[in-house]
N, C-alpha and C. Protein backbone atom coordinates (compact mmCIF):
# COMPACT_ATOMS: atom_id res chain seq x y z
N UNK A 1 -12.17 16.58 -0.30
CA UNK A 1 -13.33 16.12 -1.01
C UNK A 1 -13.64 14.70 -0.56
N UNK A 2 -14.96 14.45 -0.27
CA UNK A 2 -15.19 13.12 0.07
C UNK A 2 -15.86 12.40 -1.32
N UNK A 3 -15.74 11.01 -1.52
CA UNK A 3 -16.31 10.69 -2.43
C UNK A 3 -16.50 9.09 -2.43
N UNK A 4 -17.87 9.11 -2.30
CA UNK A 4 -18.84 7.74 -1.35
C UNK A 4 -19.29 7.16 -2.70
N UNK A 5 -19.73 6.00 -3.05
CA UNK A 5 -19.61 5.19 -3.88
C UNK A 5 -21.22 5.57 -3.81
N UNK A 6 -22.17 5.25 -5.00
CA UNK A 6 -23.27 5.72 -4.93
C UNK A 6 -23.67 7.05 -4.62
N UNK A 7 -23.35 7.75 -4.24
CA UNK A 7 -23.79 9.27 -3.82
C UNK A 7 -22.99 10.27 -4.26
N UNK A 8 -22.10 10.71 -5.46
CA UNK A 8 -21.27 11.02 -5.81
C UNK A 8 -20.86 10.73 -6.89
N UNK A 9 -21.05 11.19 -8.53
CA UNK A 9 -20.58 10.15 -9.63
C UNK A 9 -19.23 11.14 -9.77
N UNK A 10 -17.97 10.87 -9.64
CA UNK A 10 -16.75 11.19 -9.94
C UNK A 10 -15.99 10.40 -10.67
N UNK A 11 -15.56 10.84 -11.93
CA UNK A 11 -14.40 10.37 -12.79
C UNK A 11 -13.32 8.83 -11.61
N UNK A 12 -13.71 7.73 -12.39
CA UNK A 12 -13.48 6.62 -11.70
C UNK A 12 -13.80 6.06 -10.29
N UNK A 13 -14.65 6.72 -9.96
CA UNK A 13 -15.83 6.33 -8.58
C UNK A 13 -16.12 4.72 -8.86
N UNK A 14 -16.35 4.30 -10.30
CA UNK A 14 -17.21 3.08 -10.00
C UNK A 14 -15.45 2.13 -9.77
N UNK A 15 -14.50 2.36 -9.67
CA UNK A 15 -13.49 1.41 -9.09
C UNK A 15 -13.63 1.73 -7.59
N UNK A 16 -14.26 2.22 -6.64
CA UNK A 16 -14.88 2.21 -5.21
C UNK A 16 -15.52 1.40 -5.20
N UNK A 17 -15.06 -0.04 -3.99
CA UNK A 17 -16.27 -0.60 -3.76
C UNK A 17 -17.53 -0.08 -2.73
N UNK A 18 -18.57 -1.06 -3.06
CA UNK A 18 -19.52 -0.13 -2.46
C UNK A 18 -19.01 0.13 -0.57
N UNK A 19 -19.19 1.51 -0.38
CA UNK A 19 -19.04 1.91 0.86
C UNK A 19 -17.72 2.03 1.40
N UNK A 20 -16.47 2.30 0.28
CA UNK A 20 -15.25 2.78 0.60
C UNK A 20 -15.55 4.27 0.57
N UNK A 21 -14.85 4.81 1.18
CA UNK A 21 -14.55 6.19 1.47
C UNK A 21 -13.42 6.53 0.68
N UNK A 22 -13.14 7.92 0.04
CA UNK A 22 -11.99 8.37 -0.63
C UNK A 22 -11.66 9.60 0.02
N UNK A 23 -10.98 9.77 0.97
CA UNK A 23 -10.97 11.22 1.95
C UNK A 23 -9.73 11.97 1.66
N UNK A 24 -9.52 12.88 0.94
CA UNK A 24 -8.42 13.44 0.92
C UNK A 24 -7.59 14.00 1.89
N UNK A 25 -6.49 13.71 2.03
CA UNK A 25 -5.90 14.01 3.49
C UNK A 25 -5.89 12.80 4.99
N UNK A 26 -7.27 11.78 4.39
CA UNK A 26 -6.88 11.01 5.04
C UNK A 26 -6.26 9.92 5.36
N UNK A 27 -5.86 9.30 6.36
CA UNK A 27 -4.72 8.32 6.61
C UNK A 27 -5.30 6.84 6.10
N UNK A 28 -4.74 5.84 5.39
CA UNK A 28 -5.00 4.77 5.14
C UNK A 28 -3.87 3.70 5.15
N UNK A 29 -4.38 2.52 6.02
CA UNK A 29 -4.02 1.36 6.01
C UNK A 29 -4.67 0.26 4.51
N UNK A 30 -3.29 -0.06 3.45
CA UNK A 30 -3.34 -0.46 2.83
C UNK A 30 -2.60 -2.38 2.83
N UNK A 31 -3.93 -2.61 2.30
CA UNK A 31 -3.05 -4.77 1.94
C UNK A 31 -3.16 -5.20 1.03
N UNK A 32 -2.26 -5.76 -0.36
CA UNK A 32 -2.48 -5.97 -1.26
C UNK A 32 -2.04 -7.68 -1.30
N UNK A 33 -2.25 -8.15 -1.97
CA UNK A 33 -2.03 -9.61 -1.87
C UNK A 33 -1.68 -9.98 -3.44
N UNK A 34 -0.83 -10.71 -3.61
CA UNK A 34 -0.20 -11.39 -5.30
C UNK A 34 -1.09 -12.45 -5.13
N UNK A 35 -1.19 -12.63 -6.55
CA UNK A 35 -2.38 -13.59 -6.95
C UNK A 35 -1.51 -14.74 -6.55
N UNK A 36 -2.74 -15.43 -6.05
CA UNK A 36 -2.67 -16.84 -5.46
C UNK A 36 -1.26 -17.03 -4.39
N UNK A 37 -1.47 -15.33 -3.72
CA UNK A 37 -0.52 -15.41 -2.86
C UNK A 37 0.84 -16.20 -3.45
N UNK A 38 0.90 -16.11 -4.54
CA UNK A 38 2.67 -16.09 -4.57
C UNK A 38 3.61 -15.65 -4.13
N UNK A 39 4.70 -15.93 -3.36
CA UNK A 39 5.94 -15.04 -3.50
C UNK A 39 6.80 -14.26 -4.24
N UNK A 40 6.27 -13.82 -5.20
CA UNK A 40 7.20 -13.06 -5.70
C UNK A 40 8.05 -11.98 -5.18
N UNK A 41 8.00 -11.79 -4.20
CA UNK A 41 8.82 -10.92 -3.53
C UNK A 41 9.64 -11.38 -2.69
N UNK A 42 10.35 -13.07 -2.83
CA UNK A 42 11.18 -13.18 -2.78
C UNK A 42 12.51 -12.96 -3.11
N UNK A 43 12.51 -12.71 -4.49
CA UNK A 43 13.17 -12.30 -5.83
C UNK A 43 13.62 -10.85 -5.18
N UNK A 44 14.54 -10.81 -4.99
CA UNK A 44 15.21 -9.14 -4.19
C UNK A 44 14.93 -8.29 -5.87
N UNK A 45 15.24 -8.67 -6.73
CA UNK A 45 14.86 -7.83 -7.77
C UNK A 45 13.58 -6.99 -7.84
N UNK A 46 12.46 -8.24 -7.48
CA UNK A 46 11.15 -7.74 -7.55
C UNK A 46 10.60 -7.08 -6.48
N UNK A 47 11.63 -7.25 -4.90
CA UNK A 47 11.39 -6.90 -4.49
C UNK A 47 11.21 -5.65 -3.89
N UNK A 48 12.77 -5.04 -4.37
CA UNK A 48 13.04 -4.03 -5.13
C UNK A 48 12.48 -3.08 -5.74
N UNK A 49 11.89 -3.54 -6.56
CA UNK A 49 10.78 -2.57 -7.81
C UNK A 49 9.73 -2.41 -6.86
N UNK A 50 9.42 -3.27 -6.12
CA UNK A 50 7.84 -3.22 -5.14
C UNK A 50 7.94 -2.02 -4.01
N UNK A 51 9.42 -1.66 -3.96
CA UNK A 51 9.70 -1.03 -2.38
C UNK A 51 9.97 0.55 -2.97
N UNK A 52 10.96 0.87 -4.25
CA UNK A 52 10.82 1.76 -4.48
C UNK A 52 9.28 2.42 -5.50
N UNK A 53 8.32 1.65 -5.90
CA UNK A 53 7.18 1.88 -6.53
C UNK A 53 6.50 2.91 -5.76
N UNK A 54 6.69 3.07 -4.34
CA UNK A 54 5.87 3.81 -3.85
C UNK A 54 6.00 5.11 -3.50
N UNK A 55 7.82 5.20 -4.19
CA UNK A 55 8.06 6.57 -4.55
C UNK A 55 7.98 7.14 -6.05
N UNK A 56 7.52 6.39 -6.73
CA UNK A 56 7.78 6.71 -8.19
C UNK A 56 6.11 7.94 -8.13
N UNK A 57 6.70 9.10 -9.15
CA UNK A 57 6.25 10.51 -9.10
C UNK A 57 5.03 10.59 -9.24
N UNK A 58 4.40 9.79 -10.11
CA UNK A 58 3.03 9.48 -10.52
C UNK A 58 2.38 8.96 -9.27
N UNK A 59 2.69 8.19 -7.98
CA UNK A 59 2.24 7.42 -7.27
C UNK A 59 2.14 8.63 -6.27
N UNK A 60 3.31 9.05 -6.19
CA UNK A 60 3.40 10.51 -4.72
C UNK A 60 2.53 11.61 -5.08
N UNK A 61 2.01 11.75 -6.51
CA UNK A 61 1.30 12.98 -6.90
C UNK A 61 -0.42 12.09 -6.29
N UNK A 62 -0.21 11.20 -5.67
CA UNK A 62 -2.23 11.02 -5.16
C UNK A 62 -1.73 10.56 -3.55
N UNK A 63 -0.52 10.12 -3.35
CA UNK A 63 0.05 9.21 -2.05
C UNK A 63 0.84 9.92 -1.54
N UNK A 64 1.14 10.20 0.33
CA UNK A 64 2.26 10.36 0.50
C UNK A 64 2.35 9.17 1.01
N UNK A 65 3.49 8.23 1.17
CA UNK A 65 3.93 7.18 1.84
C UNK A 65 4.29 7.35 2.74
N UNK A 66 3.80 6.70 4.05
CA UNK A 66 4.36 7.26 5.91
C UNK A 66 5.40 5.82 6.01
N UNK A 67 4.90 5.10 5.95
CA UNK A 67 5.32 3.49 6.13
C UNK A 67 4.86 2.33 5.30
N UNK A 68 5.44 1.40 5.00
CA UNK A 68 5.36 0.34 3.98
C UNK A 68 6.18 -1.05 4.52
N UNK A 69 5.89 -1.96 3.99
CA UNK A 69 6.58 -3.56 4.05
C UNK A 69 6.57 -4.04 2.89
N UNK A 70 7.47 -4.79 2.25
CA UNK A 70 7.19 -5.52 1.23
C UNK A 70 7.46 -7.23 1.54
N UNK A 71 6.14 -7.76 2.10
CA UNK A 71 6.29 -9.38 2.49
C UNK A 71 6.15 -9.91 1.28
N UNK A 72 7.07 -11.20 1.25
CA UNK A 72 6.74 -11.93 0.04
C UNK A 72 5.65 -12.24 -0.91
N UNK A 73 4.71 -12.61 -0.26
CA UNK A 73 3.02 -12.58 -1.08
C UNK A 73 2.53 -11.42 -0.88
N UNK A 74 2.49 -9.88 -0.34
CA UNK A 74 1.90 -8.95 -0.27
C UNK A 74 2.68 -7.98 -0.11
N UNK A 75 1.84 -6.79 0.51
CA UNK A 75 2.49 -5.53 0.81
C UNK A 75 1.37 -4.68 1.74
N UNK A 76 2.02 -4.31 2.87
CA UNK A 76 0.96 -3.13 3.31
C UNK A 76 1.74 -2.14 3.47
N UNK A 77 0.56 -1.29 3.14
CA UNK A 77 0.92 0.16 2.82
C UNK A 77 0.31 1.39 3.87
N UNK A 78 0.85 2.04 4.26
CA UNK A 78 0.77 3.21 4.97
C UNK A 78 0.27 4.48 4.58
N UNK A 79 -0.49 4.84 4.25
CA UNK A 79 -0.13 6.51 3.51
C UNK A 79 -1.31 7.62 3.35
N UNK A 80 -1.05 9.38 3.33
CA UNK A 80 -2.12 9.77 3.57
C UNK A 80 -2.10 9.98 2.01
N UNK A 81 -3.82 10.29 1.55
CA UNK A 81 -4.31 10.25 0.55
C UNK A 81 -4.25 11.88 0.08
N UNK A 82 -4.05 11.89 -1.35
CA UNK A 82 -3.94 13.18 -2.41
C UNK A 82 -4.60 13.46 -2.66
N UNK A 83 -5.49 12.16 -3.54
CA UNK A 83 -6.47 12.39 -4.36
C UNK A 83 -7.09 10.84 -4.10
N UNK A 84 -7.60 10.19 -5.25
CA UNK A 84 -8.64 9.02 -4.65
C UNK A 84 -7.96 7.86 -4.63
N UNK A 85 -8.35 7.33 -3.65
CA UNK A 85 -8.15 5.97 -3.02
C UNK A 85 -7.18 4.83 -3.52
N UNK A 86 -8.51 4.66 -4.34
CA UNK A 86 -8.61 3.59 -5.53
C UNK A 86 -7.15 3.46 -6.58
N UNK A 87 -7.04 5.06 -7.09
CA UNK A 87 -6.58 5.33 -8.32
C UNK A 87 -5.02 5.08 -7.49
N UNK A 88 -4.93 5.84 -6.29
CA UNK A 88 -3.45 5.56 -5.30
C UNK A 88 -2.94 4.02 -5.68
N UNK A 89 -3.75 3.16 -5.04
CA UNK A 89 -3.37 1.80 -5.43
C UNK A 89 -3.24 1.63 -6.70
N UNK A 90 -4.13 2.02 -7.72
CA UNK A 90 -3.81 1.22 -9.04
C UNK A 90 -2.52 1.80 -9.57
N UNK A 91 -2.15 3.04 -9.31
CA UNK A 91 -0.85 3.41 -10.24
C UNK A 91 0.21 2.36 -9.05
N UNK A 92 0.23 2.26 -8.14
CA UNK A 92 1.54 1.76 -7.08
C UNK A 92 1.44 -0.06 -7.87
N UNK A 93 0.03 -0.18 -7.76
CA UNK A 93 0.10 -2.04 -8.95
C UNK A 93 0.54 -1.80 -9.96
N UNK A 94 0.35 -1.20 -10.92
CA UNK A 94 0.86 -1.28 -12.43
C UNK A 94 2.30 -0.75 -12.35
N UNK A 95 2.90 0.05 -11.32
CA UNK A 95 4.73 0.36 -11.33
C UNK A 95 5.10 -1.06 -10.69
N UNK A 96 4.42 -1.69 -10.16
CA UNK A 96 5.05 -2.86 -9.69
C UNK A 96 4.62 -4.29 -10.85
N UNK A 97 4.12 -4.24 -10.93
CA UNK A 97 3.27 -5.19 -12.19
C UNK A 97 4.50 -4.78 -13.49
N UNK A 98 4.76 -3.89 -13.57
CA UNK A 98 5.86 -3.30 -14.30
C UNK A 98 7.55 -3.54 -14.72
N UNK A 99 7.54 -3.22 -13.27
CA UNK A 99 9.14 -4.00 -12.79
C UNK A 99 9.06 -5.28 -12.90
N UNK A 100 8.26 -6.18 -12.12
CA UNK A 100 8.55 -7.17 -12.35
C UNK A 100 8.34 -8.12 -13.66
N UNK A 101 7.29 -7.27 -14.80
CA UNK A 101 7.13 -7.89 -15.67
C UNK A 101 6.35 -8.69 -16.26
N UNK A 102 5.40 -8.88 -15.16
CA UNK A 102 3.88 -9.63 -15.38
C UNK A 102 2.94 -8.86 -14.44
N UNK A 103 1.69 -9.20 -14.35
CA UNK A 103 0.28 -8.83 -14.05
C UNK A 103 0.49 -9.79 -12.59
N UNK A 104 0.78 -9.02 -11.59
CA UNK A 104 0.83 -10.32 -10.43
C UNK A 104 -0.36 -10.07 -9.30
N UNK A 105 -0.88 -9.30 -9.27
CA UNK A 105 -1.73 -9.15 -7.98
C UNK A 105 -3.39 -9.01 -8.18
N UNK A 106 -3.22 -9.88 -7.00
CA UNK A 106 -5.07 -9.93 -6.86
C UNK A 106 -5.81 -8.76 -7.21
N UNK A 107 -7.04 -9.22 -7.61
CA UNK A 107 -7.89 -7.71 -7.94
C UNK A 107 -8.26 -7.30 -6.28
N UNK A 108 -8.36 -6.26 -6.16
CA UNK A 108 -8.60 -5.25 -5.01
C UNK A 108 -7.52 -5.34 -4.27
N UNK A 109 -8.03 -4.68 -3.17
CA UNK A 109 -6.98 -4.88 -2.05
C UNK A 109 -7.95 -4.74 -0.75
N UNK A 110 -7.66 -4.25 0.52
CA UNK A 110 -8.18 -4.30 1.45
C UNK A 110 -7.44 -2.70 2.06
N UNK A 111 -8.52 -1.99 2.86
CA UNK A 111 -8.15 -0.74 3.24
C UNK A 111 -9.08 -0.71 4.37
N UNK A 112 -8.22 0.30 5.32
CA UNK A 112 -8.72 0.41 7.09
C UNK A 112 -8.20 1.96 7.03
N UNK A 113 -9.04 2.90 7.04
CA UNK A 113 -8.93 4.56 7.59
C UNK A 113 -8.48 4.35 8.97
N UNK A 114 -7.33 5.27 8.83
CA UNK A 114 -6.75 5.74 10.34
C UNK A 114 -7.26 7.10 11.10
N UNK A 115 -8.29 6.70 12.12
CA UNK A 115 -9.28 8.25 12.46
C UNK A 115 -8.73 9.15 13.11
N UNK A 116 -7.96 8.48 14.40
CA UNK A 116 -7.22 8.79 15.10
C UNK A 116 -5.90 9.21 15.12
N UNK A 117 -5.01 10.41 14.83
CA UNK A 117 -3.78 10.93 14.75
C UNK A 117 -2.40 9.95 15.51
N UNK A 118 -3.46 9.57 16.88
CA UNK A 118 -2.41 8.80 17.93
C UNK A 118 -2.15 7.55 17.37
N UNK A 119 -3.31 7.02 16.42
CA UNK A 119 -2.91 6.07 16.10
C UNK A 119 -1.86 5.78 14.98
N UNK A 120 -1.61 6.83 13.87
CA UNK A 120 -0.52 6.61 12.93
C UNK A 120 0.76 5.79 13.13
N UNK A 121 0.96 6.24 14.31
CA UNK A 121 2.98 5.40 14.46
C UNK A 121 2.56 4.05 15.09
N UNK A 122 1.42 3.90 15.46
CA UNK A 122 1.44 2.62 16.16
C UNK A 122 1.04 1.66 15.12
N UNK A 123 0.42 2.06 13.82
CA UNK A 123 -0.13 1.45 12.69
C UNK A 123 1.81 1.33 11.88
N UNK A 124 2.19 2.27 12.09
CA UNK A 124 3.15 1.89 11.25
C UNK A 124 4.13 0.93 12.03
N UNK A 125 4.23 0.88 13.47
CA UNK A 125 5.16 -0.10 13.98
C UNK A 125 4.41 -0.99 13.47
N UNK A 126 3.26 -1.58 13.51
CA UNK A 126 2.71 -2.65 13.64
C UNK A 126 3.01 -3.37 12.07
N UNK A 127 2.99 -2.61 11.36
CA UNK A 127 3.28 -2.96 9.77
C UNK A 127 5.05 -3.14 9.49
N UNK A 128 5.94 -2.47 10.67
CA UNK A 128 7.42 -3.12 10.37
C UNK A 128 7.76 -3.70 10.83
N UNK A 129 6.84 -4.36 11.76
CA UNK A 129 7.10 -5.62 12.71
C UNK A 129 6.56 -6.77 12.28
N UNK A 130 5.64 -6.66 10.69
CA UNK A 130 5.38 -7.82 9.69
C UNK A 130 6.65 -8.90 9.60
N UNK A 131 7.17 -8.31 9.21
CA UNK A 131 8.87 -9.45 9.28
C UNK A 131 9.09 -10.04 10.20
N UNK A 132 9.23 -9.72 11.46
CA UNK A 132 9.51 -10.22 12.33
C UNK A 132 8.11 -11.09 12.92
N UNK A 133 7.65 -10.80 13.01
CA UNK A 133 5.98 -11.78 13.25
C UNK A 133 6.36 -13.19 12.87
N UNK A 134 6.75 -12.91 11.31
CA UNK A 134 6.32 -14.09 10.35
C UNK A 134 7.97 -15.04 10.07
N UNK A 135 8.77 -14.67 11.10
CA UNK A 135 9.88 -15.55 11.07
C UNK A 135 10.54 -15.41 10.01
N UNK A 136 10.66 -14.02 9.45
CA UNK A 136 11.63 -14.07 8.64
C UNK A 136 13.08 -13.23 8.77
N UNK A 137 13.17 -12.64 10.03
CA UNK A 137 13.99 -11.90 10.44
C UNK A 137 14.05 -12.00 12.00
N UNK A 138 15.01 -12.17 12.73
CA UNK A 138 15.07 -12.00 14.38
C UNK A 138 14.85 -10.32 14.63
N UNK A 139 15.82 -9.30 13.81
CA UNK A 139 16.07 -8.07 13.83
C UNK A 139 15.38 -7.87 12.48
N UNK A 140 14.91 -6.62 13.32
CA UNK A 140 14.11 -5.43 12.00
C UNK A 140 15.34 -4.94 10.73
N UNK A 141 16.07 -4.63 11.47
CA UNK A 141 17.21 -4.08 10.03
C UNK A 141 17.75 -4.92 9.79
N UNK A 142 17.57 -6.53 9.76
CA UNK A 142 18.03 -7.10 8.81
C UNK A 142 16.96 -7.16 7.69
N UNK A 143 16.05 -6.84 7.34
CA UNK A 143 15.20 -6.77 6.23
C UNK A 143 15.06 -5.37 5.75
N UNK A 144 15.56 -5.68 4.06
CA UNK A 144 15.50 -4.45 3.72
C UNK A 144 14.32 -3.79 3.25
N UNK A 145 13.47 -4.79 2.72
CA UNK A 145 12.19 -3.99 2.30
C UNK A 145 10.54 -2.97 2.93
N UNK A 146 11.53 -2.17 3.67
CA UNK A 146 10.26 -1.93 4.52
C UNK A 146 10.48 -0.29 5.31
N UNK A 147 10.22 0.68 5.28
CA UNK A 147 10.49 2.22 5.37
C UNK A 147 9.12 2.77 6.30
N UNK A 148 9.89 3.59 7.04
CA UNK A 148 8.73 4.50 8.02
C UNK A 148 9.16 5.85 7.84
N UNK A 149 8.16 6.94 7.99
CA UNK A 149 8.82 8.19 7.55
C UNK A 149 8.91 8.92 9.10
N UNK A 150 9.62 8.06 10.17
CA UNK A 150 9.65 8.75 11.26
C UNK A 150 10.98 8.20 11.81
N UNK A 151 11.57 7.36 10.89
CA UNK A 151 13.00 7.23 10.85
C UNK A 151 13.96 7.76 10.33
């Protein structure tokens, strides 16, 4: 089911901004950002709650998760879509908003459709090589917060 913001009134459509796409089945590049870019995901606790959130049952019944990172001020997310978009992200914020115990993340997020099949694993290297980019690891497995489903 496709479901286009304006052309389509579906049960929580108006959390689509204008001219997101909600494609079932299709692949999405997800970025969420903590308000005022905090770190809270320094805190291995929180970080923790942030990494397994994206298996919790409620989240997998609209998400499958391919690949994920959990960087200190954010998170990008990997994953093909169930059901809508929108609603994917908001249950994965409020299990994490949860664990850690306060309301931490920016309103929206940012999303990039993956069109291309070839492109999936190269989207997901590119998202576990976040750590290493940003100088927080020499080696990939020394950071634990971060899963590909082709490992």
């Amino acid at each position: 089911m496709i479901i286009v913001w304006g052309f389509k009134k579906m049960q929580n459509s108006r959390a689509l901004r204008r001219g997101r796409y909600s494609i079932e089945g299709g692949h999405y590049l997800i970025t969420v950002a903590t308000r005022k870019r905090y770190p809270y995901f320094l805190s291995f606790e929180h970080a923790c709650s942030a990494s397994k959130s994206f298996y919790q049952p409620r989240v997998t019944l609209v998400a499958n998760t391919l690949s994920y990172v959990v960087m200190p001020d954010h998170i990008h997310w990997l994953l093909q879509l169930n059901g809508e978009l929108s609603e994917a992200v908001r249950r994965y914020k409020s299990y994490v908003s949860l664990g850690v115990g306060e309301r931490i993340w920016q309103d929206g997020f940012h999303d990039r459709m993956i069109r291309k099949e070839e492109d999936i694993k190269a989207v997901a290297r590119y998202i576990v090589g976040n750590p290493l980019r940003a100088g927080l690891v020499a080696n990939i497995n020394h950071y634990s917060f971060w899963n590909a489903a082709w490992l």
